[in-house]
C-alpha atoms as a PDB file:
ATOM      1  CA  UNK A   1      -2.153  10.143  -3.632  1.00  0.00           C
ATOM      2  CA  UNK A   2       0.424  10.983  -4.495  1.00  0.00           C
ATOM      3  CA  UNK A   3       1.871   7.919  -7.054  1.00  0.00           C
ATOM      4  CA  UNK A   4       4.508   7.427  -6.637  1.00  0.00           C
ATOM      5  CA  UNK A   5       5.767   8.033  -3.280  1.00  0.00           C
ATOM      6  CA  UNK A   6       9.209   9.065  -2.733  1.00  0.00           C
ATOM      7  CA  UNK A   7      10.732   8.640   0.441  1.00  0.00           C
ATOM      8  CA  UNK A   8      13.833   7.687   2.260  1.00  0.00           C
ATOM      9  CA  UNK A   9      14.799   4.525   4.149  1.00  0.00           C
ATOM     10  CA  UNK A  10      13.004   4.324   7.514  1.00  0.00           C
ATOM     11  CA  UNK A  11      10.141   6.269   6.801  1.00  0.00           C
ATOM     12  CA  UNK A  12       6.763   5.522   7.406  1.00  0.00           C
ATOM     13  CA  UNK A  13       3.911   5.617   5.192  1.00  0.00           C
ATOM     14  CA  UNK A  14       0.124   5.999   6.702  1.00  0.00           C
ATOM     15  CA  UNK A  15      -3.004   5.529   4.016  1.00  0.00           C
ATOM     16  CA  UNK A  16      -6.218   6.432   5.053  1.00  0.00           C
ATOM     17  CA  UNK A  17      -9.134   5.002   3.226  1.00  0.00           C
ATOM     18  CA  UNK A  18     -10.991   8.441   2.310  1.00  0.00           C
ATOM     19  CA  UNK A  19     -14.117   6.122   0.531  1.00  0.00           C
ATOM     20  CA  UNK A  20     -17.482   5.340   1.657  1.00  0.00           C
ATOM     21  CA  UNK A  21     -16.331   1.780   0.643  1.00  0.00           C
ATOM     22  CA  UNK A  22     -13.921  -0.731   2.217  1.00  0.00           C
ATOM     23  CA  UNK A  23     -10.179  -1.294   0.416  1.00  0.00           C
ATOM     24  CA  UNK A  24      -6.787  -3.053   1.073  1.00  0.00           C
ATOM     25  CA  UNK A  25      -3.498  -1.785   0.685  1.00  0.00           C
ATOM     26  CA  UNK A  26      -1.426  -4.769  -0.534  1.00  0.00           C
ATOM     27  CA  UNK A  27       2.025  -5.392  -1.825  1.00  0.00           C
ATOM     28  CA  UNK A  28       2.514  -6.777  -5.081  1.00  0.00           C
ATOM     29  CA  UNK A  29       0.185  -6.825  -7.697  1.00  0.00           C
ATOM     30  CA  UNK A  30      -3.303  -8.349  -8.418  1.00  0.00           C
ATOM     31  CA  UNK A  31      -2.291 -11.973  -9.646  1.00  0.00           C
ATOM     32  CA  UNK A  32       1.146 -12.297  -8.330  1.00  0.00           C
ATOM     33  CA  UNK A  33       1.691 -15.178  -5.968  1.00  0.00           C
ATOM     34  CA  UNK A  34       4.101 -12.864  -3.663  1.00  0.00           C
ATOM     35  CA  UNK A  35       1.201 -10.176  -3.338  1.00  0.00           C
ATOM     36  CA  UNK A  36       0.837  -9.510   0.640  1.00  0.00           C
ATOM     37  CA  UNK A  37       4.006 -10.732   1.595  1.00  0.00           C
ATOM     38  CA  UNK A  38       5.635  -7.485   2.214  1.00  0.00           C
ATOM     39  CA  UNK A  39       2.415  -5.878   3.732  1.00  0.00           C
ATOM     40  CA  UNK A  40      -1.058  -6.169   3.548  1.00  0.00           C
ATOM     41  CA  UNK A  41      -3.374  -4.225   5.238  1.00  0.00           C
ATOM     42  CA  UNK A  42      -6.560  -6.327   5.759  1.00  0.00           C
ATOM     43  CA  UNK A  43      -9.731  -4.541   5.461  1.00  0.00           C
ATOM     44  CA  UNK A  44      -9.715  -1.052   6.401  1.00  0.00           C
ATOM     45  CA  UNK A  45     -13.353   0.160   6.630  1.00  0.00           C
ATOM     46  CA  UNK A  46     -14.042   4.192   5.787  1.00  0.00           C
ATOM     47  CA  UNK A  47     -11.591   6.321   7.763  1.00  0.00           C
ATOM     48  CA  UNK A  48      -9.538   3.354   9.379  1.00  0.00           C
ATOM     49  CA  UNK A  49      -5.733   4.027   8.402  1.00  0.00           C
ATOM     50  CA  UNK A  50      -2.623   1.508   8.016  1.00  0.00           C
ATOM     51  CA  UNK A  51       0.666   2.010   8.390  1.00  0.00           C
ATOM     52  CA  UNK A  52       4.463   0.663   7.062  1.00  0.00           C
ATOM     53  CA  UNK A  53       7.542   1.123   7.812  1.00  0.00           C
ATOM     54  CA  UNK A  54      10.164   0.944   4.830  1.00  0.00           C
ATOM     55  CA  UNK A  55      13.242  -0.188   6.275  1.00  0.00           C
ATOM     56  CA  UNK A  56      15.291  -0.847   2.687  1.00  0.00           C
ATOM     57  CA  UNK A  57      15.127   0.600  -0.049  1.00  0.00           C
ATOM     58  CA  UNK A  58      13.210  -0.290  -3.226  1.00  0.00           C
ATOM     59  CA  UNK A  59      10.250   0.295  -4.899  1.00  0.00           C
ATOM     60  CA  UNK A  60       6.837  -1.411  -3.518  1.00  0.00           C
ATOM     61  CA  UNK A  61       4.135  -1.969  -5.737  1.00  0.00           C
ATOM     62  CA  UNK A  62       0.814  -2.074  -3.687  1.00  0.00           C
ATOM     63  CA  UNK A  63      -3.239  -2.489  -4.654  1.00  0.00           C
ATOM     64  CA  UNK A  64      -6.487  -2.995  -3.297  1.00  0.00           C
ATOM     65  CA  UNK A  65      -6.986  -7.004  -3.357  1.00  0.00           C
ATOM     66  CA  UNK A  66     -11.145  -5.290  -3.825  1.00  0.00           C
ATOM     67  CA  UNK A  67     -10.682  -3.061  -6.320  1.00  0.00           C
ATOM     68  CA  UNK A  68      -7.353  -4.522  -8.180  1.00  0.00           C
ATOM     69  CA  UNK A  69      -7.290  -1.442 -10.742  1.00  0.00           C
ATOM     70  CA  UNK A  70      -6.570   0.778  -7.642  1.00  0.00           C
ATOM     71  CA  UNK A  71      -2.958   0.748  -7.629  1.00  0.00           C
ATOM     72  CA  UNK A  72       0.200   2.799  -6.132  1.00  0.00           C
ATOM     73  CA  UNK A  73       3.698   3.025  -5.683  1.00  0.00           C
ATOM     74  CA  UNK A  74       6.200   3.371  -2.813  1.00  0.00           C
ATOM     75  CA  UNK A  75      10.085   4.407  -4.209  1.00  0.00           C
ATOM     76  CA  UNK A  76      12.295   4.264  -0.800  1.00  0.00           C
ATOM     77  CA  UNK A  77      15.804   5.581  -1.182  1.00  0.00           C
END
């Protein structure tokens, strides 16, 4: 939270897994070939964190590669 994210080129983004259970944060989408390529977080365990950097703008899809209905969006301008 929030989705979508609005920031500017350059900025950088930290999740924090707030669960009792383990997630990803992953670019792309759950069945796309290109998910991951951009970023991918690996596992991040309860209270672990991961951070990007957006260095162009766009917008960047992301999900949990566990939990594929858990989805966000990054809109860099």
């Amino acid at each position: 939270q929030p989705n979508p994210v609005y920031m500017n080129v350059g900025a950088e983004i930290t999740w924090t897994n707030d669960d009792t259970q383990i997630h990803t944060v992953t670019s792309g989408s759950a069945g796309n070939p290109n998910s991951g390529q951009i970023f991918d977080s690996g596992i991040l365990s309860p209270g672990a964190t991961f951070s990007q950097t957006f260095l162009q703008p766009g917008i960047f899809p992301y999900y949990c590669t566990l939990h594929p209905q858990m989805v966000g969006t990054v809109i860099i301008s």
